[in-house]
Protein backbone atom coordinates (compact mmCIF):
# COMPACT_ATOMS: atom_id res chain seq x y z
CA UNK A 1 0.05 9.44 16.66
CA UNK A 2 -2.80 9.11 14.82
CA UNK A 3 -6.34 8.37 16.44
CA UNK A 4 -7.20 5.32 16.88
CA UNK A 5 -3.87 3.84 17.55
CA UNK A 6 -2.74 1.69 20.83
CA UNK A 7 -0.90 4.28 22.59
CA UNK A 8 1.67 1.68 24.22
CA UNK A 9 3.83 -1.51 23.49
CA UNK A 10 1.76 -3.71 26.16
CA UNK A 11 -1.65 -2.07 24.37
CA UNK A 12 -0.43 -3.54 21.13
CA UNK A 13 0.93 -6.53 22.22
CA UNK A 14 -2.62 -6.96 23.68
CA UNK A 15 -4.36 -6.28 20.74
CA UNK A 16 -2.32 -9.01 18.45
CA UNK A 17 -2.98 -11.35 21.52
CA UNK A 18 -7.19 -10.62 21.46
CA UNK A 19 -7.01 -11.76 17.53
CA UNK A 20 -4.93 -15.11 18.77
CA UNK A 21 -1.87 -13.85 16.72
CA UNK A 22 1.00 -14.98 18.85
CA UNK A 23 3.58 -12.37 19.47
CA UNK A 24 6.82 -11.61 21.25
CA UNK A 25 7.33 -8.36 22.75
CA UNK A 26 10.47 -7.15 19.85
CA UNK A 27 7.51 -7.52 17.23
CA UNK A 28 4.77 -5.69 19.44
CA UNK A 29 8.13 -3.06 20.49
CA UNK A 30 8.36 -2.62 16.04
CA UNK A 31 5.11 -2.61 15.10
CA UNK A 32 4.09 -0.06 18.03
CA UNK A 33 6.93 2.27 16.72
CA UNK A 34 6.25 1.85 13.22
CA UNK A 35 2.72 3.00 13.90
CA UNK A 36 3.83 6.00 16.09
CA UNK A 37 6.52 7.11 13.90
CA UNK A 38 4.19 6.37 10.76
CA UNK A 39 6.80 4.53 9.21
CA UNK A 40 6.52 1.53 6.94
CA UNK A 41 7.18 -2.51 8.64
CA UNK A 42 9.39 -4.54 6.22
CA UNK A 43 9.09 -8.06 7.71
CA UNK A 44 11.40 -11.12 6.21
CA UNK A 45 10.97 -14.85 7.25
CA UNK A 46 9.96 -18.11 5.87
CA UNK A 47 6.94 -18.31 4.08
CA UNK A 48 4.11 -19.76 7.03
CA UNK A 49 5.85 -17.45 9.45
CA UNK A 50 2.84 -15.46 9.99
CA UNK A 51 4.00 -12.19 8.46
CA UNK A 52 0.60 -11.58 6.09
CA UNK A 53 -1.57 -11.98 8.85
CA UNK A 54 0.28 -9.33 10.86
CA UNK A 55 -1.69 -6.57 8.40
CA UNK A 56 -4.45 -8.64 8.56
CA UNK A 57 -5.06 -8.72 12.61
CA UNK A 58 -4.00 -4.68 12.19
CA UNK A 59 -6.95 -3.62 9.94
CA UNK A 60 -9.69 -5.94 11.61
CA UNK A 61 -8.25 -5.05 14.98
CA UNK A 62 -8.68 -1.18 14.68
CA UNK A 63 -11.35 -1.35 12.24
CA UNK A 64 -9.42 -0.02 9.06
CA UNK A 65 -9.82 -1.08 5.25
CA UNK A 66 -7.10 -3.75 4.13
CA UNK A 67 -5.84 -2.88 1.00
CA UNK A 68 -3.56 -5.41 -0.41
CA UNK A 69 -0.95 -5.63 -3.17
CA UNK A 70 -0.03 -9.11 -4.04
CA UNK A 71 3.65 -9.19 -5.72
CA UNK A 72 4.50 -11.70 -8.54
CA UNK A 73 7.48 -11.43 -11.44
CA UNK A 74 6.53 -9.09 -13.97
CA UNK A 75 4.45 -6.41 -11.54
CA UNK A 76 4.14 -2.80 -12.83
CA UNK A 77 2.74 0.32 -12.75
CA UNK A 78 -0.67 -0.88 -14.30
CA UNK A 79 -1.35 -3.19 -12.43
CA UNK A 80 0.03 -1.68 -8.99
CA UNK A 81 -0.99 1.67 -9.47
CA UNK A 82 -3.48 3.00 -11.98
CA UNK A 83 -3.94 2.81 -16.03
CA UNK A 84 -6.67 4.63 -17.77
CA UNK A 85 -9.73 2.80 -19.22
CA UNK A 86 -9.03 2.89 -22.62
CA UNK A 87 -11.86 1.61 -23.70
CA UNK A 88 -13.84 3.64 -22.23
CA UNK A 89 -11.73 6.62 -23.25
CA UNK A 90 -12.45 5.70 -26.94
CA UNK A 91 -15.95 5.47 -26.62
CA UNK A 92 -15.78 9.36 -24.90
CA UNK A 93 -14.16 10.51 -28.13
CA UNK A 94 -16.20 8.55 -30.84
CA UNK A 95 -19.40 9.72 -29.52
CA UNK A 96 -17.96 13.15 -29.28
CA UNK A 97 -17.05 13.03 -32.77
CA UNK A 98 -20.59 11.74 -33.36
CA UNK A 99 -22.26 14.47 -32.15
CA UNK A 100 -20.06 17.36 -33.74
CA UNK A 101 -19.30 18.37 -30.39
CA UNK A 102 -15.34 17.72 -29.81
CA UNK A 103 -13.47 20.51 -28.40
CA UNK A 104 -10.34 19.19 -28.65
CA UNK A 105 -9.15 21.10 -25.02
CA UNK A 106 -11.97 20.24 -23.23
CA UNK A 107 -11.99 16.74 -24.52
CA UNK A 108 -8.56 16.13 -23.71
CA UNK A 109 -9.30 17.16 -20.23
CA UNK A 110 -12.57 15.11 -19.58
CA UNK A 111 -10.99 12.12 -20.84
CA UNK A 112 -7.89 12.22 -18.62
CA UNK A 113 -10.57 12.53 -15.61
CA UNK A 114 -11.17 10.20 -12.47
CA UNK A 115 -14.09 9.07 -14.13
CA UNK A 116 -11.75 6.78 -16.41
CA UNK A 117 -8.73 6.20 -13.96
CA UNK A 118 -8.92 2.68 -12.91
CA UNK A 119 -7.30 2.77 -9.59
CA UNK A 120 -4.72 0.10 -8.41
CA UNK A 121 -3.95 -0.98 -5.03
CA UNK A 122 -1.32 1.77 -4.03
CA UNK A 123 -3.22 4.64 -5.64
CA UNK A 124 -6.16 3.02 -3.51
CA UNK A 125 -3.81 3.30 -0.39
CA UNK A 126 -3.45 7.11 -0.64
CA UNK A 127 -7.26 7.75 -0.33
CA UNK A 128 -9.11 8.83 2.54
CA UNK A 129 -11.83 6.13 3.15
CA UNK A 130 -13.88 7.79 6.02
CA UNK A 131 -12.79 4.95 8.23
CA UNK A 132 -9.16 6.19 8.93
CA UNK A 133 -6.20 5.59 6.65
CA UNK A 134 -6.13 2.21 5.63
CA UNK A 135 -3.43 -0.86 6.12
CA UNK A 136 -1.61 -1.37 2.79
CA UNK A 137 0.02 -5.09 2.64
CA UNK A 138 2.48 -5.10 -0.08
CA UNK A 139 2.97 -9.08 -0.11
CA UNK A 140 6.42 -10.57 -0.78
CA UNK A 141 8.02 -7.94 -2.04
CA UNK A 142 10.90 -9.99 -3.32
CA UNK A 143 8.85 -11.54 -5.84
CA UNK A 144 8.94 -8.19 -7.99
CA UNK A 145 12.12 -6.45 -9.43
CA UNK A 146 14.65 -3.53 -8.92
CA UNK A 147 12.98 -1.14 -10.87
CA UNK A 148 9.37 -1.71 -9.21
CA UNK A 149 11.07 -1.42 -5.66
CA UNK A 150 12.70 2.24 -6.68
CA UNK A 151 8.73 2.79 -7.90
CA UNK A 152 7.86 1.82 -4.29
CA UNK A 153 10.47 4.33 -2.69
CA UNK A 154 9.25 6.79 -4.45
CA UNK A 155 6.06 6.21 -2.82
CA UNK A 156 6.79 5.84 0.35
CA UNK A 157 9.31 8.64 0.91
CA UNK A 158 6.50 11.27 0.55
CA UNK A 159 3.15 8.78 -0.10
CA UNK A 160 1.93 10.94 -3.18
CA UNK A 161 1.96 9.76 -6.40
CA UNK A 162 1.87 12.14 -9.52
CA UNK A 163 -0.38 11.10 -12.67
CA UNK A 164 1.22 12.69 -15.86
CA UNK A 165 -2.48 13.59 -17.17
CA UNK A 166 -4.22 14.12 -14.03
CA UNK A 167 -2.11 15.28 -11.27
CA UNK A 168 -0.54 14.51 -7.62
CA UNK A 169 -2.83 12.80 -5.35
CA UNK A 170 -1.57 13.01 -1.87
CA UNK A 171 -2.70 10.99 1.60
CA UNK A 172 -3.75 13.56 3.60
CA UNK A 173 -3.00 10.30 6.35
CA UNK A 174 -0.56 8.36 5.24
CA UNK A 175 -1.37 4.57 5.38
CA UNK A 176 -0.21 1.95 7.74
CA UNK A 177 2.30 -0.01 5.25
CA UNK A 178 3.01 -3.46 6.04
CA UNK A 179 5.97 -5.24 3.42
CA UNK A 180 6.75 -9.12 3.31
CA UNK A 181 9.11 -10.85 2.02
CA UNK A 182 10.38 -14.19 1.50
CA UNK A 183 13.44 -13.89 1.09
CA UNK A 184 14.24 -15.84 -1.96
CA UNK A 185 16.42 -12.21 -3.33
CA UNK A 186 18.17 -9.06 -1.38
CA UNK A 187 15.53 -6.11 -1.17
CA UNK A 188 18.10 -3.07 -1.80
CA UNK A 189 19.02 -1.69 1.63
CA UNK A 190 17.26 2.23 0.01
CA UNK A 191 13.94 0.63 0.63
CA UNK A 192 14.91 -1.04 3.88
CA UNK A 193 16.26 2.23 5.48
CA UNK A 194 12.65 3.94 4.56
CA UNK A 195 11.51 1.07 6.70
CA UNK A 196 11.68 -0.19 10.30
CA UNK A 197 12.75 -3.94 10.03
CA UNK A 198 11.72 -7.13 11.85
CA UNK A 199 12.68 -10.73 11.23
CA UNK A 200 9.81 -13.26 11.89
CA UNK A 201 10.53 -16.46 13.04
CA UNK A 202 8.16 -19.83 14.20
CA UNK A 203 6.70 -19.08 17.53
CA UNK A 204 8.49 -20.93 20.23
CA UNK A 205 6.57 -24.29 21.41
């Protein structure tokens, strides 16, 4: 297990109870063996269930960055991932041409550097921050569509993601994942089988 990681059930049952998160002991059994086995949570329930604050507690609790992706009808790559800065891209190869000093190799190269990716939330994910590998929320998954979730499994299966123009970028630790959904479609069961699974209900009274 990673460092920094309650080493027991009752440890994190504890540590959702310190940050007033009330929990029974099947969600502090899943969460403490999806962060041992460094698998992804999928959690489904009702919207006000609780299931966003889950990641929440996790990162503040053991003091890692929260990196969230908010789902909506219509996500892609661009906006989930990376895109280049075209703009800026542009400006790179006008002034180039400017000055007389395109090589059209080297420019090709410097403009397809990290210096004009704009990096999305689950490129974000996959860096190493200093502070430990960070909690990813990917929020209500079912909001996005089939194609976007095979996108996700492809992420998750190895957590690299390969830029045509750059090149793979690999966690060197993979990030706590933490998926929610509503439940207002199926997620395909691919995705769920990459993923240990836990249905949140209202606490008990």
């Amino acid at each position: 297990m990673p460092h920094n990681l309650p080493e027991t059930i009752d440890a994190v049952h504890d540590l959702l109870q310190d940050a007033k998160y009330v929990a029974d002991r099947s969600l502090a059994t899943v969460l403490f063996l999806s962060l041992k086995m460094g698998r992804p949570l999928f959690l489904e329930g009702e919207a006000g269930v609780g299931k966003t604050e889950i990641a929440k507690v996790l990162a503040e609790q053991l003091n890692r960055p929260l990196i969230r992706l908010q789902c909506y009808e219509g996500l892609d790559v661009s906006s989930a991932v990376y895109e280049w800065n075209y703009a800026r891209q542009m400006i790179e190869i006008r002034l180039a041409e400017a000055t007389e000093t395109a090589n059209r190799d080297a420019l090709g190269s410097d403009i397809f550097s990290e210096k004009f990716l704009i990096k999305r939330p689950l490129l974000n994910a996959l860096e190493n921050t200093g502070q430990g590998a960070p909690v990813l929320l990917i929020d209500e998954l079912d909001r996005t569509d089939e194609p976007f979730e095979a996108y996700l499994l492809e992420v998750l299966s190895d957590f690299q993601i390969t830029i045509p123009e750059f090149g793979t970028v690999k966690a060197e630790e993979p990030p706590i994942v933490i998926i929610t959904s509503n439940r207002t479609r199926e997620i395909h069961d691919a995705l769920k089988r990459r993923c240990l699974y836990h249905w949140v209900d209202y606490p008990d009274a």
